[in-house]
C-alpha atoms as a PDB file:
ATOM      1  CA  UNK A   1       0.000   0.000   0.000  1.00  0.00           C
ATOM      2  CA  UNK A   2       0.868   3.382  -0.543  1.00  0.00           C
ATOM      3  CA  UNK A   3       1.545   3.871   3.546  1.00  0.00           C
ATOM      4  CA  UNK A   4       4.168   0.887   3.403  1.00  0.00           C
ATOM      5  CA  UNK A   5       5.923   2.199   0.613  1.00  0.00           C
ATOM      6  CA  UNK A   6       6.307   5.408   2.812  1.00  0.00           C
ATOM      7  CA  UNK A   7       7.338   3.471   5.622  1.00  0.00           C
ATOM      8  CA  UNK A   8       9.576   1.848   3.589  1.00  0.00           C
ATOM      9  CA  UNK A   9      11.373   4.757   2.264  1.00  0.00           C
ATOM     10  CA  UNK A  10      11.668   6.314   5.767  1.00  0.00           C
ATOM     11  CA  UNK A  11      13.290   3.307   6.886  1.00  0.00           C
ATOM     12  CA  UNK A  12      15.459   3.508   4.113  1.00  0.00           C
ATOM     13  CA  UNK A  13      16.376   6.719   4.659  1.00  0.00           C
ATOM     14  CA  UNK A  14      17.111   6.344   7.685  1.00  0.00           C
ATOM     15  CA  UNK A  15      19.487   3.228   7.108  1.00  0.00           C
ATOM     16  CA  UNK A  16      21.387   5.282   5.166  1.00  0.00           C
ATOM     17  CA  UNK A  17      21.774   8.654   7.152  1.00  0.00           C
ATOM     18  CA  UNK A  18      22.812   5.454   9.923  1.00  0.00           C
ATOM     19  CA  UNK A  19      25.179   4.215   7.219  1.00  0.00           C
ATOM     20  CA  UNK A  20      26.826   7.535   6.685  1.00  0.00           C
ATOM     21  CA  UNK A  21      27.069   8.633  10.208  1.00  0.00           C
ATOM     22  CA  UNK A  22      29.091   5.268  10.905  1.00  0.00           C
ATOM     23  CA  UNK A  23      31.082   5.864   8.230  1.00  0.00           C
ATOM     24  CA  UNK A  24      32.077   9.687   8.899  1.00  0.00           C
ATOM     25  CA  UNK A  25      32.370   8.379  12.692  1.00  0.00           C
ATOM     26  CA  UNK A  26      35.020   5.684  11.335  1.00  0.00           C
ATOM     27  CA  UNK A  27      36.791   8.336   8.890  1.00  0.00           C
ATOM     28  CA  UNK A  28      37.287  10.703  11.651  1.00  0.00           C
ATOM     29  CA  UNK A  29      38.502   7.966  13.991  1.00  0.00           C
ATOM     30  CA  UNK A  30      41.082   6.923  11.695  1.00  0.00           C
ATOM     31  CA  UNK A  31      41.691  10.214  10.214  1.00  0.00           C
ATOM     32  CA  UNK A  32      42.768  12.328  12.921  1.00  0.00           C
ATOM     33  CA  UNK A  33      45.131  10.363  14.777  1.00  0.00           C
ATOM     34  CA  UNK A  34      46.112   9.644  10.871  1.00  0.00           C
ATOM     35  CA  UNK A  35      46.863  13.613  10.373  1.00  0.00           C
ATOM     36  CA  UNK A  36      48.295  13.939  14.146  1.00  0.00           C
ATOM     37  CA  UNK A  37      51.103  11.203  12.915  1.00  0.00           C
ATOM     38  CA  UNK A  38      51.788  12.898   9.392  1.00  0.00           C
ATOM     39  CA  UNK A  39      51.848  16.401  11.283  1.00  0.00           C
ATOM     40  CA  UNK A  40      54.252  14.842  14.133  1.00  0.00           C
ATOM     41  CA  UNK A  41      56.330  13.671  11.323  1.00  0.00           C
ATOM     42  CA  UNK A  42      56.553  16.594   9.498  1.00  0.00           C
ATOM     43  CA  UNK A  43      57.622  18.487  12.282  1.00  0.00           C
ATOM     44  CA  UNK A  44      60.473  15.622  13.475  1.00  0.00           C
ATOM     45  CA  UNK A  45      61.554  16.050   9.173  1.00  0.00           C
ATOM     46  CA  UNK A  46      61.960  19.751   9.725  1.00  0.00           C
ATOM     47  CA  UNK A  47      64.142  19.416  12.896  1.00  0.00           C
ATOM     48  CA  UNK A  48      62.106  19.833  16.035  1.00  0.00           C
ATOM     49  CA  UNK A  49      61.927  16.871  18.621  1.00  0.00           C
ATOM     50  CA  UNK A  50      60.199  19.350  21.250  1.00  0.00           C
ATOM     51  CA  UNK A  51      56.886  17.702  20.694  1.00  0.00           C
ATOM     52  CA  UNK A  52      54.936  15.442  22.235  1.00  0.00           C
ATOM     53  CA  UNK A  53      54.623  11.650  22.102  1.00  0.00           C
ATOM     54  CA  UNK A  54      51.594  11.136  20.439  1.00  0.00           C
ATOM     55  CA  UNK A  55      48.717   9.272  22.148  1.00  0.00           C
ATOM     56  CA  UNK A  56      47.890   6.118  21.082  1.00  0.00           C
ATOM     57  CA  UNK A  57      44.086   6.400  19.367  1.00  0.00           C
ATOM     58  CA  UNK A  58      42.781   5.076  15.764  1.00  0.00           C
ATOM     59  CA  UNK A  59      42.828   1.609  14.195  1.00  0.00           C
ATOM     60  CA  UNK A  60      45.220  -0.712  14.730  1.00  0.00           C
ATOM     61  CA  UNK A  61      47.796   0.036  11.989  1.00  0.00           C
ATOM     62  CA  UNK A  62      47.387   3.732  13.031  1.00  0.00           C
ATOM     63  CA  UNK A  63      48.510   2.781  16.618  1.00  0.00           C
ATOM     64  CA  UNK A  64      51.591   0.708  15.277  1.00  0.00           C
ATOM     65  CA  UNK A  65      52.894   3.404  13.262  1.00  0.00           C
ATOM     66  CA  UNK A  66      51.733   5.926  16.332  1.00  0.00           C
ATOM     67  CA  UNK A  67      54.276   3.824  19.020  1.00  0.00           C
ATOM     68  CA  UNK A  68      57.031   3.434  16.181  1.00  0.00           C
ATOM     69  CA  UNK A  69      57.217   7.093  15.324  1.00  0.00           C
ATOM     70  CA  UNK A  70      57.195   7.643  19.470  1.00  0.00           C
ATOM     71  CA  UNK A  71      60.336   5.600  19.425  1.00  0.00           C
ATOM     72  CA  UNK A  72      61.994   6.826  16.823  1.00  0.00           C
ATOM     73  CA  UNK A  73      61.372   9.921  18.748  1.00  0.00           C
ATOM     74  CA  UNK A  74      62.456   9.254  22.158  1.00  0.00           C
ATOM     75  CA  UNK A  75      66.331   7.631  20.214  1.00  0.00           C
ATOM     76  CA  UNK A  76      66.172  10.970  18.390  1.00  0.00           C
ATOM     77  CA  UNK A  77      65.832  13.348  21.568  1.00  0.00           C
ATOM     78  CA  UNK A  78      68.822  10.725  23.062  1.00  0.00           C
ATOM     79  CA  UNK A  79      70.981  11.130  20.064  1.00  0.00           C
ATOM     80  CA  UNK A  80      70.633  14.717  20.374  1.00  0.00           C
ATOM     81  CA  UNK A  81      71.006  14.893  23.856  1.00  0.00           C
ATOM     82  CA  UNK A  82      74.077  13.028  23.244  1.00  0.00           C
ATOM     83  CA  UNK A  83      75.512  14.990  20.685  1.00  0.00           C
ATOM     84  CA  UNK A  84      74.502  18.486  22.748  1.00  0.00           C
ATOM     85  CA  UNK A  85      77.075  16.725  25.955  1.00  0.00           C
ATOM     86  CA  UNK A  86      79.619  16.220  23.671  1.00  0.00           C
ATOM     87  CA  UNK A  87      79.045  20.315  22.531  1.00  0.00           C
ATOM     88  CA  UNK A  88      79.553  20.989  25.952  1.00  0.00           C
ATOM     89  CA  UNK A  89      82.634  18.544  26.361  1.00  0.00           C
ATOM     90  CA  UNK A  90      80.062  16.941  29.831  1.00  0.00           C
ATOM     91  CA  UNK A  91      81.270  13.476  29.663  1.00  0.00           C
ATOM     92  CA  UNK A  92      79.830  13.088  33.123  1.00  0.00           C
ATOM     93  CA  UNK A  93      75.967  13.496  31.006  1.00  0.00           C
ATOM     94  CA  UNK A  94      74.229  10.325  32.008  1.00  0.00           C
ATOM     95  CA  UNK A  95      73.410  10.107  28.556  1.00  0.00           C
ATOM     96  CA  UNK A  96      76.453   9.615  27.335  1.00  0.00           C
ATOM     97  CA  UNK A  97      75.913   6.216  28.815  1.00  0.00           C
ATOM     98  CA  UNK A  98      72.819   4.809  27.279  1.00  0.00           C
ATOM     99  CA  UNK A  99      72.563   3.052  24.271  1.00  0.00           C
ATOM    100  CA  UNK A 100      70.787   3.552  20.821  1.00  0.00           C
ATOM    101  CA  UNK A 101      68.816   0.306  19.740  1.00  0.00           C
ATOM    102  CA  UNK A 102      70.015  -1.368  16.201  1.00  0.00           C
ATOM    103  CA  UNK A 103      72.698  -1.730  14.423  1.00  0.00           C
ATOM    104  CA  UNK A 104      72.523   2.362  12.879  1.00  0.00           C
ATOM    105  CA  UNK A 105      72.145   2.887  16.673  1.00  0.00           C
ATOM    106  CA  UNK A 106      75.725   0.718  17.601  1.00  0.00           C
ATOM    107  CA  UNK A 107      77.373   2.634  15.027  1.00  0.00           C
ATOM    108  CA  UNK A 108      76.367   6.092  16.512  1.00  0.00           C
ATOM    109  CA  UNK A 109      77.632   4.689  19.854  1.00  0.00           C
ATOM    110  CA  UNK A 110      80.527   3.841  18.778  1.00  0.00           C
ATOM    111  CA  UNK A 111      81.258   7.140  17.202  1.00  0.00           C
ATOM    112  CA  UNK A 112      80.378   9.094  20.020  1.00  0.00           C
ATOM    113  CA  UNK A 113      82.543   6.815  21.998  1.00  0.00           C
ATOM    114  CA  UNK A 114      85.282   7.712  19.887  1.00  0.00           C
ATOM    115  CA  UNK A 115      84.589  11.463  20.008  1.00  0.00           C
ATOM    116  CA  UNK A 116      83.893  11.488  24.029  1.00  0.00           C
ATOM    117  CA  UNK A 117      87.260   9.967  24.200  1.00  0.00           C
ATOM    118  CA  UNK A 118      88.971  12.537  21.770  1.00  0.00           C
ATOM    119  CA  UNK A 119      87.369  15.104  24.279  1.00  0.00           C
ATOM    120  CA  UNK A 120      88.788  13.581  27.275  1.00  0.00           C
ATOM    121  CA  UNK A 121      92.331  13.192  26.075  1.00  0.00           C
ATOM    122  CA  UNK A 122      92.265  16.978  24.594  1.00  0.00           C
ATOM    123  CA  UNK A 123      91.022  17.961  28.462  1.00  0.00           C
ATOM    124  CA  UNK A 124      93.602  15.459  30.082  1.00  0.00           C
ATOM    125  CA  UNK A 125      96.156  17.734  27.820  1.00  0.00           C
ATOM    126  CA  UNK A 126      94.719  21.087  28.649  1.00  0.00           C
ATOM    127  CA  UNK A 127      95.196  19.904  31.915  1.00  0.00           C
ATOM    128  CA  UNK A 128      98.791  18.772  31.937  1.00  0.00           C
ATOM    129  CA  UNK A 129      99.702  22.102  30.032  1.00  0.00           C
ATOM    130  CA  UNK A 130      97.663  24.373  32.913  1.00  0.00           C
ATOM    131  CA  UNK A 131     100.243  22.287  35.524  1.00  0.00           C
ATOM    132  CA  UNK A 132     102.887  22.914  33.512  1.00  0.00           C
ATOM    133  CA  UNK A 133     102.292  26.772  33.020  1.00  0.00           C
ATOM    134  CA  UNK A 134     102.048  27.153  36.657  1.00  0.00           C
ATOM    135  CA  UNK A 135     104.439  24.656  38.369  1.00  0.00           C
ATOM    136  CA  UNK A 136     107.992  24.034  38.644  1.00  0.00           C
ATOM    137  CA  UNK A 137     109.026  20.533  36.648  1.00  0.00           C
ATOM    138  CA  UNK A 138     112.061  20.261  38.946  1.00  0.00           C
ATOM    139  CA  UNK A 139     110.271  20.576  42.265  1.00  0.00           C
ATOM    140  CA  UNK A 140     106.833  20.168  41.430  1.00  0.00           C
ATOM    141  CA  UNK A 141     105.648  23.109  43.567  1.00  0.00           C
ATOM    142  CA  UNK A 142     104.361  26.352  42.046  1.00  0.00           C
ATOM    143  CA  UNK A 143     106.200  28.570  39.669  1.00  0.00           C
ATOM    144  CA  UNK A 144     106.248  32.025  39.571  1.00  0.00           C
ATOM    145  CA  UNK A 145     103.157  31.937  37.462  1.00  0.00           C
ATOM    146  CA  UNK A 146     101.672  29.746  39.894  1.00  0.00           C
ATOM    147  CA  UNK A 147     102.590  32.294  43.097  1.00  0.00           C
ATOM    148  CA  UNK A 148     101.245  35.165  41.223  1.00  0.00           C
ATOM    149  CA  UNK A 149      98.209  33.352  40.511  1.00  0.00           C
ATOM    150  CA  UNK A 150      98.002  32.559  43.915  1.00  0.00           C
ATOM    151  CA  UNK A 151      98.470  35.588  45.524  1.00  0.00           C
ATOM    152  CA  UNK A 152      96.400  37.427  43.524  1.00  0.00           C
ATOM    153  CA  UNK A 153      93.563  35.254  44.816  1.00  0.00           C
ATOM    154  CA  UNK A 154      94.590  35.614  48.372  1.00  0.00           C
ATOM    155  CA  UNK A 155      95.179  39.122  48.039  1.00  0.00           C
ATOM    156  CA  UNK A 156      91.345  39.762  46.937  1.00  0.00           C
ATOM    157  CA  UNK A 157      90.460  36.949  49.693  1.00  0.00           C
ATOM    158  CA  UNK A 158      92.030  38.265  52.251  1.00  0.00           C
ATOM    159  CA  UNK A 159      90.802  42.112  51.713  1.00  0.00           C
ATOM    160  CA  UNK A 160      86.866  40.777  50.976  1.00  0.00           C
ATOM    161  CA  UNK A 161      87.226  38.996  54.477  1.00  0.00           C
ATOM    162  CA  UNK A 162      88.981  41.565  56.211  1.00  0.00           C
ATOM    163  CA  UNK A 163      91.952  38.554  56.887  1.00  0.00           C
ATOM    164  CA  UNK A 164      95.534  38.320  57.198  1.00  0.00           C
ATOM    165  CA  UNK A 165      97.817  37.449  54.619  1.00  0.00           C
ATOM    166  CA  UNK A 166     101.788  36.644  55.027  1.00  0.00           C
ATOM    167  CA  UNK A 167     104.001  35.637  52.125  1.00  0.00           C
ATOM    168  CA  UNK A 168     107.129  34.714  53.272  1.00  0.00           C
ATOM    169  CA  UNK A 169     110.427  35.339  50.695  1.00  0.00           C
ATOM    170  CA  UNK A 170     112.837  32.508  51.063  1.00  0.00           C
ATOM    171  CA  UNK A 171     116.349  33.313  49.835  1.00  0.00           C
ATOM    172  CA  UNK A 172     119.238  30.009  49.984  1.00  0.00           C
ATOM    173  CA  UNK A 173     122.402  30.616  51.843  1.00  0.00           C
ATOM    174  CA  UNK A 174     125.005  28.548  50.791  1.00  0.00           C
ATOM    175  CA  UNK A 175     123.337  27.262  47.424  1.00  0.00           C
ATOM    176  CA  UNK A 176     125.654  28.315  45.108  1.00  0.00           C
ATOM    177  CA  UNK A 177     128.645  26.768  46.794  1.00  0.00           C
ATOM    178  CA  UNK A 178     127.076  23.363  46.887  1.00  0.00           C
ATOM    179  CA  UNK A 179     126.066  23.895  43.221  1.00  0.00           C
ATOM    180  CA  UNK A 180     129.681  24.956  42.471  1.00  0.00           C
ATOM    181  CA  UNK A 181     131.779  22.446  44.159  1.00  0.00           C
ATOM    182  CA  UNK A 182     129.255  19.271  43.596  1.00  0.00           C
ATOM    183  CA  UNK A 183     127.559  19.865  40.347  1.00  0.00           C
ATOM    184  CA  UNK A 184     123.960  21.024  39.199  1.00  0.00           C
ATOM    185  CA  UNK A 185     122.997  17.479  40.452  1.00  0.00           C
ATOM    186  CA  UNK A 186     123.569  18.293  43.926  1.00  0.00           C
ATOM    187  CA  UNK A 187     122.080  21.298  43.422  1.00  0.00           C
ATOM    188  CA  UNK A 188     118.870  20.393  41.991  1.00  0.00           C
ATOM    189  CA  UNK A 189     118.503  17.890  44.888  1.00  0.00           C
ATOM    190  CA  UNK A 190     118.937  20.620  47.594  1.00  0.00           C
ATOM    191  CA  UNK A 191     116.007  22.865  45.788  1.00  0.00           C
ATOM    192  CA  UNK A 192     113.617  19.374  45.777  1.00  0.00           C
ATOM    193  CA  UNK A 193     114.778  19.174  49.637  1.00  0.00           C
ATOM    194  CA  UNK A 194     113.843  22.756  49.923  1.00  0.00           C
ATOM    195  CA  UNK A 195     110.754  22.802  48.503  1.00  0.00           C
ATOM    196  CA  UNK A 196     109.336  19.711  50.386  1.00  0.00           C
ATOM    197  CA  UNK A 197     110.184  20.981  53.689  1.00  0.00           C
ATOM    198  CA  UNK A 198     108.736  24.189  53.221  1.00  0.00           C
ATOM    199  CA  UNK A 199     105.298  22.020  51.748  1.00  0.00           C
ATOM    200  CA  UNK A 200     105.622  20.589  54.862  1.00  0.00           C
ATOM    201  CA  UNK A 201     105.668  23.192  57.255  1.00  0.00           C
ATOM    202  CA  UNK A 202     103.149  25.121  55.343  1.00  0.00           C
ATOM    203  CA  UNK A 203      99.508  24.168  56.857  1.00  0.00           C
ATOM    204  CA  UNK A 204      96.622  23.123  54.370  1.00  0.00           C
ATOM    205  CA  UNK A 205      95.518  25.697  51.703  1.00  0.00           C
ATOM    206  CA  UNK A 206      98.897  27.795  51.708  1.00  0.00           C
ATOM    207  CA  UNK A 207     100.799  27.923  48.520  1.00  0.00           C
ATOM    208  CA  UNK A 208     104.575  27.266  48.567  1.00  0.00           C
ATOM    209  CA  UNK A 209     106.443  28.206  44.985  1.00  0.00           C
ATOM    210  CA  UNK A 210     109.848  28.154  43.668  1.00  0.00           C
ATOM    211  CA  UNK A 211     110.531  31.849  42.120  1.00  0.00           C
ATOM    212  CA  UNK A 212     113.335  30.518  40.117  1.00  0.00           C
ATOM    213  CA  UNK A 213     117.267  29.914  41.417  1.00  0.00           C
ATOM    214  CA  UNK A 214     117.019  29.603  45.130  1.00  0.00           C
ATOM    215  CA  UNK A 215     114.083  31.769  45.940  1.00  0.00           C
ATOM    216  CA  UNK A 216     110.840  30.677  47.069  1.00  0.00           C
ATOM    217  CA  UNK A 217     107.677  32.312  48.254  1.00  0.00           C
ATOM    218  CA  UNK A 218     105.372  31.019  50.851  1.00  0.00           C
ATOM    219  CA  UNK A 219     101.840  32.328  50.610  1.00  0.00           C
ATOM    220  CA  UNK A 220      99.870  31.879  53.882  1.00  0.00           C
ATOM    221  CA  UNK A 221      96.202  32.897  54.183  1.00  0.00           C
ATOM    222  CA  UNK A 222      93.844  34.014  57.702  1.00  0.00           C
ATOM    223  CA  UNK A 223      97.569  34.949  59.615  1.00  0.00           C
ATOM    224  CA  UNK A 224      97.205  35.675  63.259  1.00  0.00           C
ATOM    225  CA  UNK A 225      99.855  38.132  64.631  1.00  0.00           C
ATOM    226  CA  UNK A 226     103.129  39.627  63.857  1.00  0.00           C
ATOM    227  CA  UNK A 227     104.542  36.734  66.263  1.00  0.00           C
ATOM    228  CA  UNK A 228     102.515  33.788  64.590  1.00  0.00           C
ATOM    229  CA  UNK A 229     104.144  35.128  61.062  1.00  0.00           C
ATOM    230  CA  UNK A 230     107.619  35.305  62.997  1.00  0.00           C
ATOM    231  CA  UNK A 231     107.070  31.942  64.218  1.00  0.00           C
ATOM    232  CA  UNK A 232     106.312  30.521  60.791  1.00  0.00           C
ATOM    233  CA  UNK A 233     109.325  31.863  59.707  1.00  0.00           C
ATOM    234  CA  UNK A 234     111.369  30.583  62.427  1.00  0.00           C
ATOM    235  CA  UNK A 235     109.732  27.057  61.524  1.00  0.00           C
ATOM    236  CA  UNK A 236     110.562  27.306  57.862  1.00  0.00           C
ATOM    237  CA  UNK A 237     114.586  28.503  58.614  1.00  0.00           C
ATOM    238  CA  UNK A 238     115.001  25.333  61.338  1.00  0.00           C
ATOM    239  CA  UNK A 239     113.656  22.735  58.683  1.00  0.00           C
ATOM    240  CA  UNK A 240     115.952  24.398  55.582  1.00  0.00           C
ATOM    241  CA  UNK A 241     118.816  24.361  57.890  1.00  0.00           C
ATOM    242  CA  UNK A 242     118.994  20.517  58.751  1.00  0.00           C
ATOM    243  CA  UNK A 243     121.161  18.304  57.156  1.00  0.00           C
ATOM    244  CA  UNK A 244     120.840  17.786  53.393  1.00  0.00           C
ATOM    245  CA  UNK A 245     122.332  14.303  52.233  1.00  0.00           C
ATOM    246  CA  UNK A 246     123.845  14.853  48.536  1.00  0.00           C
ATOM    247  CA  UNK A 247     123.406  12.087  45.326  1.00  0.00           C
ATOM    248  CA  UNK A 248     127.216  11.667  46.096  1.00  0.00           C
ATOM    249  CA  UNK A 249     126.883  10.967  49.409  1.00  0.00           C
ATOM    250  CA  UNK A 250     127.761  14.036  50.875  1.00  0.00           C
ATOM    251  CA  UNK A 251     125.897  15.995  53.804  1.00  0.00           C
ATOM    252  CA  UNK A 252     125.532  19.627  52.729  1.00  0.00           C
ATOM    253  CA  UNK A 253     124.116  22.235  55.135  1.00  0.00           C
ATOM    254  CA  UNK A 254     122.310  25.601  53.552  1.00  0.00           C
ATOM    255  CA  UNK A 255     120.923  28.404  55.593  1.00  0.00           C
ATOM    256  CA  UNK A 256     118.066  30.878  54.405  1.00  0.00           C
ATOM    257  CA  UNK A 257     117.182  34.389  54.801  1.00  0.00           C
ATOM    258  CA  UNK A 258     113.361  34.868  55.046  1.00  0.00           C
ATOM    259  CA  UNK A 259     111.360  38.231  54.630  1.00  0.00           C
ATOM    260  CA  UNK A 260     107.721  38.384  55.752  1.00  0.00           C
ATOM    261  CA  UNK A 261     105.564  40.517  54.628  1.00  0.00           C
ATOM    262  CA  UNK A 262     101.648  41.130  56.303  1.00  0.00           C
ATOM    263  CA  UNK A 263      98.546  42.732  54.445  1.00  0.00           C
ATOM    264  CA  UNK A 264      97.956  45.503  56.189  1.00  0.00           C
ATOM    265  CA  UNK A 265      96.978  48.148  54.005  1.00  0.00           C
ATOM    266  CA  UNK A 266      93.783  47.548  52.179  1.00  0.00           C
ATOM    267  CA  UNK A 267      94.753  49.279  48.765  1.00  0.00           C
ATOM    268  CA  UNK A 268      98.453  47.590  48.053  1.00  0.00           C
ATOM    269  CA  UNK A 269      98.978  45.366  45.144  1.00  0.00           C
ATOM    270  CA  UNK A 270      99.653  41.966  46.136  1.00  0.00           C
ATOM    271  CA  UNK A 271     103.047  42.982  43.427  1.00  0.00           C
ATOM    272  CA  UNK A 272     103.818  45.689  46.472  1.00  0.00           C
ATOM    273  CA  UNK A 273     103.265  42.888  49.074  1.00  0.00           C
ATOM    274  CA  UNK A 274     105.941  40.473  47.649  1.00  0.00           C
ATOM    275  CA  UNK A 275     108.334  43.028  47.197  1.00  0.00           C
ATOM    276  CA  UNK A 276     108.080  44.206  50.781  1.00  0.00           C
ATOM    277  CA  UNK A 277     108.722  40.570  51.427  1.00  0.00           C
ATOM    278  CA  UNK A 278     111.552  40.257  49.322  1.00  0.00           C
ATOM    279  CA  UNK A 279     113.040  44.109  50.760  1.00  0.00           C
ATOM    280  CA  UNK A 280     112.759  42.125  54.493  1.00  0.00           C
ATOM    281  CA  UNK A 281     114.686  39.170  53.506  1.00  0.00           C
ATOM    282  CA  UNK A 282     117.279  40.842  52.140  1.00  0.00           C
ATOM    283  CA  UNK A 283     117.394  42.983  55.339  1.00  0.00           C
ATOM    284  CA  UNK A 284     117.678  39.138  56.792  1.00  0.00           C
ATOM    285  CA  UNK A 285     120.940  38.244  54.882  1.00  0.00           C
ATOM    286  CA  UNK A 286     122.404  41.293  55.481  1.00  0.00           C
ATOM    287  CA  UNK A 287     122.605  41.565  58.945  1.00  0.00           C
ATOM    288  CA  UNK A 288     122.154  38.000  59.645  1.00  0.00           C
ATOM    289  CA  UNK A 289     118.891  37.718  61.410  1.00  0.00           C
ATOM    290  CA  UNK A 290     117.532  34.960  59.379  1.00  0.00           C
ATOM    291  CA  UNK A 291     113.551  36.075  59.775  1.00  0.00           C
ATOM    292  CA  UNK A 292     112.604  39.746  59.049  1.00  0.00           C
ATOM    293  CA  UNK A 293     109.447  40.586  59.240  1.00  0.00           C
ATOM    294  CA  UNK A 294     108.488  43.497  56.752  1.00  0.00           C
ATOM    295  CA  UNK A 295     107.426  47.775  58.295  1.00  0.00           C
ATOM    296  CA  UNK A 296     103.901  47.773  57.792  1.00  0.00           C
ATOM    297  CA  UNK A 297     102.943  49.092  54.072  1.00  0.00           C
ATOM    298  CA  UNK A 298     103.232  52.770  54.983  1.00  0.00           C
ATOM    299  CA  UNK A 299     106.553  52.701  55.891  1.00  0.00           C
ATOM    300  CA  UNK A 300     108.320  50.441  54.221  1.00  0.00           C
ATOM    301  CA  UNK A 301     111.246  51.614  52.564  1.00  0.00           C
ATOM    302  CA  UNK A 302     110.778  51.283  48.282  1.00  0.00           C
ATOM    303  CA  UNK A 303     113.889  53.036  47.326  1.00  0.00           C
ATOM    304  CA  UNK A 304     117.002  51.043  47.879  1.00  0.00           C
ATOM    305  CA  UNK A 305     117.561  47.255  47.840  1.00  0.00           C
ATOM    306  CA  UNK A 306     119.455  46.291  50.290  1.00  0.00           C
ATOM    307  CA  UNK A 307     123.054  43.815  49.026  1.00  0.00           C
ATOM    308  CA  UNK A 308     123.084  40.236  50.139  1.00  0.00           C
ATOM    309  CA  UNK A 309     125.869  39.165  52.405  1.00  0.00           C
ATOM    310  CA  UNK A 310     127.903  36.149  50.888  1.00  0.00           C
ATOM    311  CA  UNK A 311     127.236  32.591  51.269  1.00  0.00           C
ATOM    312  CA  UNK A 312     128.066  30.760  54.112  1.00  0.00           C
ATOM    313  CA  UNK A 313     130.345  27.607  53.026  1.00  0.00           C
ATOM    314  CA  UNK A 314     128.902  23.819  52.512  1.00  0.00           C
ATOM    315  CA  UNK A 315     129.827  21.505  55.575  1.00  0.00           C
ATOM    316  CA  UNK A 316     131.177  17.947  54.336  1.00  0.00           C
ATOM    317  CA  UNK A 317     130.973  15.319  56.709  1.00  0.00           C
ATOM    318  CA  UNK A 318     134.551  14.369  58.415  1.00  0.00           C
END
């Protein structure tokens, strides 16, 4: 009847708008996590790993490729972060440590293992040539390099902290006649004597330096009073003084004339410092007194040197 065929068409009608709905719902549902992948991947191809992992959502084949491109991902941001440690020359970068998956992935490992240790030995270099610059190969103690360095930093220590600093000038008596009468030899081993009994009476976080020949410089930091840098002093003459056994068996005896000098005026140059130090142990060799502790830095006298007396002579055992 003609009411059936309506019904019919209604029906049919609506099978169809049912149809279509389903089949717009299933587009989407494959289509947008479809155009979220191609998107992700066209932003990964242009260079930017800052985005997100994408969620896993669609049909099955749309997930698959969803957690493969999240991988590829994830090894990306760890070859980069890789890559950015090197950069930085961080070979402590946790990073560094983990491993890239495949065999493209060994190969990149092994490559940045080969650059990581390029980095290291150029650092292990830069390190032995720093040492070097600032250290004496013969003694092993700071050079003059080294004691500016060093008293440059205790200098600006010292006046931010309102502290006492002492550097103590160490002139040799009696070097050059052991160097004369038993060789360089005999001398060098006196100056490695020297140098490790003054790092031994120095306390932890002083600086002891060879200045070249047979002068050192002691740098001590947070000094108490005139008397404590006296005292120091005293210390430092009693160990030089004690018997130095030669390479050729002989027992040599040196001497030293020691200037200290204390920060106590809050504009000098730590330059002006050591040279007050060096004016006091000169003062020392001249008239014998072994320690000489500097005039304060207003009063110290900048316009003659005073002359060294002469060596005393080397004692042989006998």
């Amino acid at each position: 009847s003609e009411r059936s065929a309506d019904l019919a068409l209604v029906a049919m009608g609506a099978l169809i708008a049912a149809v279509l709905a389903l089949s717009l719902a299933v587009t989407a549902s494959f289509l947008r996590p479809l155009r979220r992948l191609i998107d992700a991947m066209r932003a990964v191809g242009a260079g930017d790993l800052s985005g997100e992992e994408l969620v896993s959502g669609g049909p099955p084949e749309v997930r698959s490729a969803s957690a493969a491109f999240n991988d590829v991902l994830v090894n990306l941001r760890l070859l980069e972060g890789k890559v950015e440690a090197l950069a930085r020359a961080d070979l402590d970068d946790p990073r560094l440590g983990r491993s890239l998956p495949g065999a493209l992935g060994r190969e990149l490992d092994d490559s940045i293992g080969v650059l990581a240790g390029s980095i290291a030995e150029r650092a292990q270099l830069q390190e032995r040539l720093e040492h070097q610059a600032t250290h004496d190969p013969l003694t092993g103690i700071a050079n003059r390099a080294g004691a500016r360095s060093a008293l440059e930093g205790a200098a600006a220590r010292a006046h931010r902290h309102g502290t006492t600093l002492a550097v103590a000038f160490v002139d040799l008596d009696g070097f050059k006649a052991v160097n004369d009468r038993h060789g360089h030899a005999a001398g060098d081993a006196v100056l490695v004597e020297v140098a490790a009994r003054l790092d031994r009476q120095a306390r932890t976080g002083d600086t002891c330096a060879r200045m070249g020949g047979d002068e050192f410089v002691v740098i001590a930091e947070h000094m108490g009073t005139r008397r404590d840098a006296e005292g120091m002093g005293k210390r430092m003459a009693d160990a030089i003084s004690q018997p130095i056994e030669l390479p050729n068996g002989v027992t040599a005896r040196i001497g030293a004339s020691i200037g200290i000098a204390l920060s106590d005026a809050p504009n000098e140059s730590p330059s002006a410092l050591l040279h007050r130090a060096d004016l006091a142990a000169y003062a020392a060799k001249r008239d014998g007194s072994v320690v000489r502790l500097a005039p304060d830095a207003l009063t110290a006298p900048h316009d003659q040197l005073p002359m060294p007396a002469t060596d005393p002579p080397v004692v042989d055992p006998g």
